[in-house]
Protein backbone atom coordinates (compact mmCIF):
# COMPACT_ATOMS: atom_id res chain seq x y z
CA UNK A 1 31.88 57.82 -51.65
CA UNK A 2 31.82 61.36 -53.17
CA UNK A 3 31.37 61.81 -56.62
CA UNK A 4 34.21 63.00 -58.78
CA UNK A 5 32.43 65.95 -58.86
CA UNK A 6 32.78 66.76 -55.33
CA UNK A 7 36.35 65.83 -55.01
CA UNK A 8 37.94 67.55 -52.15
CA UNK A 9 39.81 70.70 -51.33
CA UNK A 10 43.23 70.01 -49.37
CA UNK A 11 44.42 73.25 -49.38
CA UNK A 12 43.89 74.07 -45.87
CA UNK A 13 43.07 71.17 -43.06
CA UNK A 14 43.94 71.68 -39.59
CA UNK A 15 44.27 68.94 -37.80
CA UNK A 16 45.69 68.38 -34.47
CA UNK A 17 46.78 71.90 -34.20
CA UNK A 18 48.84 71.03 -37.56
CA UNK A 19 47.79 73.02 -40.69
CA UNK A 20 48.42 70.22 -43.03
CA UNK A 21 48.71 71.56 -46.73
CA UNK A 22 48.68 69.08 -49.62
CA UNK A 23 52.20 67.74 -49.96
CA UNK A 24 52.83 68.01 -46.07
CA UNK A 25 53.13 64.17 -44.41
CA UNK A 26 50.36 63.35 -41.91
CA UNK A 27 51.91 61.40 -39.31
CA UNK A 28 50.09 60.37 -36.03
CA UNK A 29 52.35 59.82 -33.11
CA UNK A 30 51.48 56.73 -31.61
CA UNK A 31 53.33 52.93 -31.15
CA UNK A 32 54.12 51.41 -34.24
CA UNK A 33 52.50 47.72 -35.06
CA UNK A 34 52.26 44.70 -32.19
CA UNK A 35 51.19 41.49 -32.52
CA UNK A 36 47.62 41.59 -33.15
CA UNK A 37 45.31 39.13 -31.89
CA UNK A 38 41.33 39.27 -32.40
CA UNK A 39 38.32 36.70 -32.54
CA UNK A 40 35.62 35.94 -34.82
CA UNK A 41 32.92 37.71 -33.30
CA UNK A 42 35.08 40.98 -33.18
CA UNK A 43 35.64 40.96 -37.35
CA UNK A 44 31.70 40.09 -37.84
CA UNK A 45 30.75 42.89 -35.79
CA UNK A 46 33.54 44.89 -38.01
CA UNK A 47 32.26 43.72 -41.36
CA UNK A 48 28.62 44.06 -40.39
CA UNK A 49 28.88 47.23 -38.61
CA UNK A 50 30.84 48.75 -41.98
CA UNK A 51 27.89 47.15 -44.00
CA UNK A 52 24.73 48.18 -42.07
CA UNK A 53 26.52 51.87 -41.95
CA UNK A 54 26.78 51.84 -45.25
CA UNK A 55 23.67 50.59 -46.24
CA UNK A 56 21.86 53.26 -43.26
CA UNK A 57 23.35 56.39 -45.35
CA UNK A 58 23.12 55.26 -49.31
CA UNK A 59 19.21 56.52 -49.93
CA UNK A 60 20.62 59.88 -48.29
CA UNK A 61 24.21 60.51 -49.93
CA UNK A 62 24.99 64.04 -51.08
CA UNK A 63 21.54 64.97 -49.07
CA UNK A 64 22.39 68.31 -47.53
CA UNK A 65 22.69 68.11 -43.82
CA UNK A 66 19.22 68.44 -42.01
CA UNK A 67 17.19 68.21 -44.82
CA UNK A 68 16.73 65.12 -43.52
CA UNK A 69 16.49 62.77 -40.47
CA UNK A 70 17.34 59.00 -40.92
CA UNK A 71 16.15 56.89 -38.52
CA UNK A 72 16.22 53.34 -39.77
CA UNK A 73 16.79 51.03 -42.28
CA UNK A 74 15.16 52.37 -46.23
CA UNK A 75 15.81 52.04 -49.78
CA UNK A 76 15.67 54.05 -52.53
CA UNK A 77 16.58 57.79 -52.45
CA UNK A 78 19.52 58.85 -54.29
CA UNK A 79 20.84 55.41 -55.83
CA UNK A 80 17.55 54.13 -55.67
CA UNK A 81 18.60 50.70 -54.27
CA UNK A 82 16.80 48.22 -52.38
CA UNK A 83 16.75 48.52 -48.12
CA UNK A 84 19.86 46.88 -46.95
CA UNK A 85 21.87 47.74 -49.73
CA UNK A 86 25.88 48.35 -49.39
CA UNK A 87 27.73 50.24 -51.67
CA UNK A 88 31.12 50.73 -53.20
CA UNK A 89 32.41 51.42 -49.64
CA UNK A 90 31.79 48.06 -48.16
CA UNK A 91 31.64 46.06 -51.69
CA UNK A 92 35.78 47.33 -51.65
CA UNK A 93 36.44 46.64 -47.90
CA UNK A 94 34.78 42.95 -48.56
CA UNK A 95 37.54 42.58 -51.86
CA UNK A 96 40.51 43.54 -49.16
CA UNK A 97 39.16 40.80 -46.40
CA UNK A 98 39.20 38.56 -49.17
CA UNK A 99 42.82 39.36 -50.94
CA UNK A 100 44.16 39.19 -47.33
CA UNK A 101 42.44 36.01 -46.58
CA UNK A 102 43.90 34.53 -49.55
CA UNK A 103 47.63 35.46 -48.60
CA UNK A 104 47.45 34.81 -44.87
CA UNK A 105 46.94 37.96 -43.89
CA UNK A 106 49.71 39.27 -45.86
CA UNK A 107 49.33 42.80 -48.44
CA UNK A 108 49.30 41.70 -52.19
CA UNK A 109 48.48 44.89 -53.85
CA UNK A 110 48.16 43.72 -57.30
CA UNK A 111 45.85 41.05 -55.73
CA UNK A 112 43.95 43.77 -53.84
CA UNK A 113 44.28 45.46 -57.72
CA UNK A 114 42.58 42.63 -59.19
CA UNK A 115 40.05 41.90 -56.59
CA UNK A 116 38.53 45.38 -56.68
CA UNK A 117 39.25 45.07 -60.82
CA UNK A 118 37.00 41.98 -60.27
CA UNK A 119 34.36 44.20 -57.94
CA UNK A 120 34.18 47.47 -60.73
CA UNK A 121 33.76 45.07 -63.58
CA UNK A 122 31.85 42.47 -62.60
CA UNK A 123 29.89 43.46 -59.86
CA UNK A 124 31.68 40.80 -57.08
CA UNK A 125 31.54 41.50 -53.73
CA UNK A 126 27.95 43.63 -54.09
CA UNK A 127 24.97 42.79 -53.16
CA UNK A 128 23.48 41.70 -56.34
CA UNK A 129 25.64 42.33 -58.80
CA UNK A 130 25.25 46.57 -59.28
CA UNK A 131 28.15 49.01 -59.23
CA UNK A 132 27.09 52.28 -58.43
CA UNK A 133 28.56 54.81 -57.04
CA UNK A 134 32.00 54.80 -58.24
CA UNK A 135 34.66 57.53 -57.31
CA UNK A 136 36.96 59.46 -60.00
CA UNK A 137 40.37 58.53 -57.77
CA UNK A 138 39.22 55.12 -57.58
CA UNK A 139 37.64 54.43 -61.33
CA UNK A 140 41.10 56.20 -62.93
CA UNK A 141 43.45 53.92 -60.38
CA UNK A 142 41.73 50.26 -61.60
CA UNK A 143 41.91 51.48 -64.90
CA UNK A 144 45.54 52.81 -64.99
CA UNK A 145 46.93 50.70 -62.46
CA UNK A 146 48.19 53.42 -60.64
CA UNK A 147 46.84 55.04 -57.21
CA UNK A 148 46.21 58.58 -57.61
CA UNK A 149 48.76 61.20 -56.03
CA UNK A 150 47.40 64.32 -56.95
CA UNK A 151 46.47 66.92 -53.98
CA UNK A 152 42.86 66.35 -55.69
CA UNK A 153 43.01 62.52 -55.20
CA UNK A 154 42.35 62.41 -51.06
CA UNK A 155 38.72 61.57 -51.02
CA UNK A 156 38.24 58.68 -48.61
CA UNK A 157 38.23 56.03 -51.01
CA UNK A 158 40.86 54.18 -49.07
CA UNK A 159 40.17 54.80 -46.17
CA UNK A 160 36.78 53.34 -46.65
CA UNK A 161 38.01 49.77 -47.27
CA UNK A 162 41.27 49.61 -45.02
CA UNK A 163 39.53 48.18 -42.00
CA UNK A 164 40.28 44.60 -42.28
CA UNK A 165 44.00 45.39 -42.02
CA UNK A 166 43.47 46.12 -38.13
CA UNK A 167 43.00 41.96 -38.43
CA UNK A 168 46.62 41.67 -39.53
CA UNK A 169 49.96 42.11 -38.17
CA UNK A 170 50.27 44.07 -41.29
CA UNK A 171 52.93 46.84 -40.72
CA UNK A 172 52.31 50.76 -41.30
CA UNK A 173 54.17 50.79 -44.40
CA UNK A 174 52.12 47.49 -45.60
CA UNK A 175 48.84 49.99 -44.55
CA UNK A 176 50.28 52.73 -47.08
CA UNK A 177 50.99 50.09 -50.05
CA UNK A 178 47.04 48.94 -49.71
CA UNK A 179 45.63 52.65 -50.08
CA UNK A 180 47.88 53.46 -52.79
CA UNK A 181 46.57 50.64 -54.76
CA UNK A 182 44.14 53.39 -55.66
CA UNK A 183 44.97 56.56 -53.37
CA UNK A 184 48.74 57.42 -52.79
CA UNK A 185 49.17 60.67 -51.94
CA UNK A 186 50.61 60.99 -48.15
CA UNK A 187 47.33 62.33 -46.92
CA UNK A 188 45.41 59.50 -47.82
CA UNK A 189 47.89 57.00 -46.72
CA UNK A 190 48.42 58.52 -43.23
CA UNK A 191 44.76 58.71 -42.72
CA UNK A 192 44.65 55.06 -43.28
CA UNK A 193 47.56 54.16 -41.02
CA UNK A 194 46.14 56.29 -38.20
CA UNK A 195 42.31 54.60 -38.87
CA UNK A 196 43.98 51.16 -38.44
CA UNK A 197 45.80 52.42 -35.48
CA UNK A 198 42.40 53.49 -33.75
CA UNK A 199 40.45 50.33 -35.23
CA UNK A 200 43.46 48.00 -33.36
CA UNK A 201 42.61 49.62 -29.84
CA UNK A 202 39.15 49.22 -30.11
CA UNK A 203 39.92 44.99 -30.99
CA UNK A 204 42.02 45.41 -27.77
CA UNK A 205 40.08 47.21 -25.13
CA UNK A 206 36.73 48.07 -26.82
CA UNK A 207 35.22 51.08 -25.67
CA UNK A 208 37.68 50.75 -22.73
CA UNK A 209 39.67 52.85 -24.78
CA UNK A 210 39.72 56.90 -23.37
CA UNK A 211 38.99 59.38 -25.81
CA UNK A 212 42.71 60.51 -25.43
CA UNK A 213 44.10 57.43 -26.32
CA UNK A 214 41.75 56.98 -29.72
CA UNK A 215 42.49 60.79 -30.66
CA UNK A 216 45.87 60.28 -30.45
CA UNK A 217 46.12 57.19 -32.75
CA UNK A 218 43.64 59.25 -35.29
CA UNK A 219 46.20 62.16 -34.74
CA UNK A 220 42.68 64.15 -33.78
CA UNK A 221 42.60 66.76 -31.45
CA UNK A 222 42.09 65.21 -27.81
CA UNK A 223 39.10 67.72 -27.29
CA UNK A 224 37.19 66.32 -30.87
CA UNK A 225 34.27 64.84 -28.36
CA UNK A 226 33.45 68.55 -27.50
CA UNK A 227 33.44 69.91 -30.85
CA UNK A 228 30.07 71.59 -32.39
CA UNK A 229 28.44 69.50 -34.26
CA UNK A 230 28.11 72.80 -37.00
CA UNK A 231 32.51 72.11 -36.45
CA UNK A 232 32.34 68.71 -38.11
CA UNK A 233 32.52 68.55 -41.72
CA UNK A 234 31.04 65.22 -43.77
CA UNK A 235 32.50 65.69 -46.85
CA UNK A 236 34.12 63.08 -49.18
CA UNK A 237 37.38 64.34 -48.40
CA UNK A 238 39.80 62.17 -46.29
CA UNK A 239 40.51 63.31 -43.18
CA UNK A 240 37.05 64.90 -43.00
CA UNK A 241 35.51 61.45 -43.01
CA UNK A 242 38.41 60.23 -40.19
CA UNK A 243 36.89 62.90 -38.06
CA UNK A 244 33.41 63.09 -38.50
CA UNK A 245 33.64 59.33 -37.79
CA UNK A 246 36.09 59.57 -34.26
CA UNK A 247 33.32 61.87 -33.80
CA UNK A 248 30.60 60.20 -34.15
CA UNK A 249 32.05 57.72 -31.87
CA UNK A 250 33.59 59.53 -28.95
CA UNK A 251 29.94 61.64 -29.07
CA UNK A 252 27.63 58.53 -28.86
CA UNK A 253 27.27 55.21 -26.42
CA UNK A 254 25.77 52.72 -28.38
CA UNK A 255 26.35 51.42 -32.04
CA UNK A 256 22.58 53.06 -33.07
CA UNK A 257 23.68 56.16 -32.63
CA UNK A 258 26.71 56.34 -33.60
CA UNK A 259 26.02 55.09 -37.14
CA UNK A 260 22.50 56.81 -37.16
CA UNK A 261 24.44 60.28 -35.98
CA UNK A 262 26.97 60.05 -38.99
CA UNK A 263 24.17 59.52 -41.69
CA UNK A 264 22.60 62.65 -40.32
CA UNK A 265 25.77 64.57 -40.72
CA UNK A 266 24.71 64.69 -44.39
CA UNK A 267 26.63 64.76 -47.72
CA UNK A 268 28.65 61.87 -48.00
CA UNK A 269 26.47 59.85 -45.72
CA UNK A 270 27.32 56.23 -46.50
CA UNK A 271 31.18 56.29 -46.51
CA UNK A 272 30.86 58.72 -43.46
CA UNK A 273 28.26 55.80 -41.99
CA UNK A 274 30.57 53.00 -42.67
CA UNK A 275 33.79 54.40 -41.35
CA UNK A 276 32.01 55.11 -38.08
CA UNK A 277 30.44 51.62 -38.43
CA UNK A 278 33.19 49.56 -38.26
CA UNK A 279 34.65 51.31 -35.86
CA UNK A 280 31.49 51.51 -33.79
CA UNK A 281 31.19 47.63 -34.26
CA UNK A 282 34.40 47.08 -32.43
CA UNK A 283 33.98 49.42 -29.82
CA UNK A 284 30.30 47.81 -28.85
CA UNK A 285 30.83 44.30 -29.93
CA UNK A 286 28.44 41.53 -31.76
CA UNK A 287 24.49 41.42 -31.07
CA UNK A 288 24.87 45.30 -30.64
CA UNK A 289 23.46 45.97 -34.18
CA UNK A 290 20.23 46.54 -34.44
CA UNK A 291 19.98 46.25 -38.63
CA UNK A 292 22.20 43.15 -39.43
CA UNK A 293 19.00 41.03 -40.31
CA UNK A 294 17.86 43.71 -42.60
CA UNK A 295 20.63 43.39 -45.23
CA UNK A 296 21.10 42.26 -47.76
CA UNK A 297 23.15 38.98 -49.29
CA UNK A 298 24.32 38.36 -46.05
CA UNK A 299 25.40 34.72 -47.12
CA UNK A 300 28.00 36.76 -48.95
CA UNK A 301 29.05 38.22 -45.59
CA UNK A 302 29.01 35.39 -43.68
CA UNK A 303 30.91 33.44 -46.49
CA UNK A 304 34.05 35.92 -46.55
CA UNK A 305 33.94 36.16 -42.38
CA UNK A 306 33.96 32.26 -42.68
CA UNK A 307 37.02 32.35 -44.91
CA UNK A 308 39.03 35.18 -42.54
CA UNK A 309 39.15 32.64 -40.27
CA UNK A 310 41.50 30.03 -41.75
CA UNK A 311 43.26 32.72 -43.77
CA UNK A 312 44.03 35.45 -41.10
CA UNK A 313 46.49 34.20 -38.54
CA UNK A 314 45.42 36.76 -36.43
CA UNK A 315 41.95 34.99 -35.77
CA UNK A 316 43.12 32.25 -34.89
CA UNK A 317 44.41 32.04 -31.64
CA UNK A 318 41.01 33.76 -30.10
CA UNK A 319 38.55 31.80 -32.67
């Protein structure tokens, strides 16, 4: 995630031919929620492909773009962590698997509150026990209680720990009440509504999915594959990390690159990294990750996929 610092600019965002302003709803025009059905396999290769994405771009965050070229698995670098090291990003995503585990699959946002409460304070859900790399939307909202709804408050700290909602029958409105636990403003809770969209069509057909069809659920524009790579911003603001990660995707054929092409966007690599990820993990499936033995605490992983299955009625009929 961005530093407060760097929090974004939503003056002027066009998107899908729309010039979306701040206080403008973002709404992408696609089917509203079915009845969702995924297996075991499908939500590790979620979880871990959000975790080794994240863990890829964390010694490069706020890097410039090509001053570097990641090409692996390393530690250190800006937050000087260990190799295999998740951050904030997945630590938060791993705290709303967990909340909706424990409520069958259901949104309890002041569970979700205290889980990531739990995660900021205590170091749960980490690695080893660090917090680093906190943002200011997301440090004010556990403190206050309140999801930020400034134009200022759209950095992509929702959106960067909404992904085990595509697990749920979870409706769009249910989508919005997670992100606002810490981001409300429309722009960050359409963003999220339109990731889950794209993150339910990859459980359902994979990569069988045409670019048309996932552009349309991210409310992208259906010709985002052929965009310059020089067109794709990686900042830490929302819909900038939605795009740069449909990007990443549609522009890539294997989970490698797609994850390694996102860190090298620069700037906010690891959020950028793990939004891809996970999507990049449905769309190519379990045993296509190359890293997943070089994180990490990956008991914790395997412990909170473990207990998805019995709470997530959505996993069960394919488990």
């Amino acid at each position: 995630m961005t530093a407060l610092s760097n929090e974004p600019n939503t003056n002027n965002i066009n998107i899908n031919n729309t010039n979306i302003h701040a206080g403008t709803t973002v709404n992408a025009d696609v089917a509203g929620t079915s009845r969702i059905s995924a297996s075991v396999a499908q939500l590790h290769a979620a979880v871990y492909g959000q975790a080794v994405g994240d863990a890829l771009g964390v010694p490069y965050e706020f890097e410039p773009r090509d001053s570097f070229a990641c090409t692996g698995m390393t530690g250190h670098g800006s937050h000087n962590q260990p190799a295999g090291t998740w951050s904030d990003d997945t630590a938060m995503m791993l705290a709303t698997l967990d909340s909706l585990s424990d409520h069958n699959g259901q949104v309890d946002t002041a569970d979700m509150l205290a889980k990531y409460r739990a995660w900021i304070t205590r170091g749960e859900y980490t690695p080893d026990g660090t917090v680093f790399d906190v943002g200011g939307t997301t440090s004010r909202a556990l403190a206050s209680g309140r999801g930020g709804t400034r134009e200022r408050d759209n950095g992509n700290g929702s959106l960067m720990r909404i992904l085990p909602l595509a697990f749920t029958d979870c409706s769009d409105d249910d989508i919005r009440r997670a992100s606002a636990v810490t981001h409300a403003h429309e722009i960050s809770t359409e963003a999220c509504v339109r990731f889950v969209r794209v993150a339910r069509l990859l459980i359902e057909h994979g990569r069988g999915c045409s670019d048309a069809e996932l552009c349309r659920a991210a409310g992208l524009p259906a010709d985002l594959r052929s965009r310059s790579r020089d067109d794709i911003p990686s900042s830490g603001f929302v819909l900038d990390t939605l795009q740069a990660a449909m990007w990443c995707l549609l522009t890539t054929d294997s989970y490698r690159d797609c994850v390694l092409t996102a860190v090298n966007l620069g700037s906010d690599t690891d959020t950028t990294a793990a939004v891809a990820g996970g999507l990049a993990g449905l769309a190519y499936g379990d045993g296509e990750n190359p890293w997943e033995r070089e994180m990490r605490n990956t008991a914790l992983l395997e412990s909170l996929i473990a207990k998805a299955v019995d709470g997530l009625p959505a996993l069960h009929a394919r488990a």
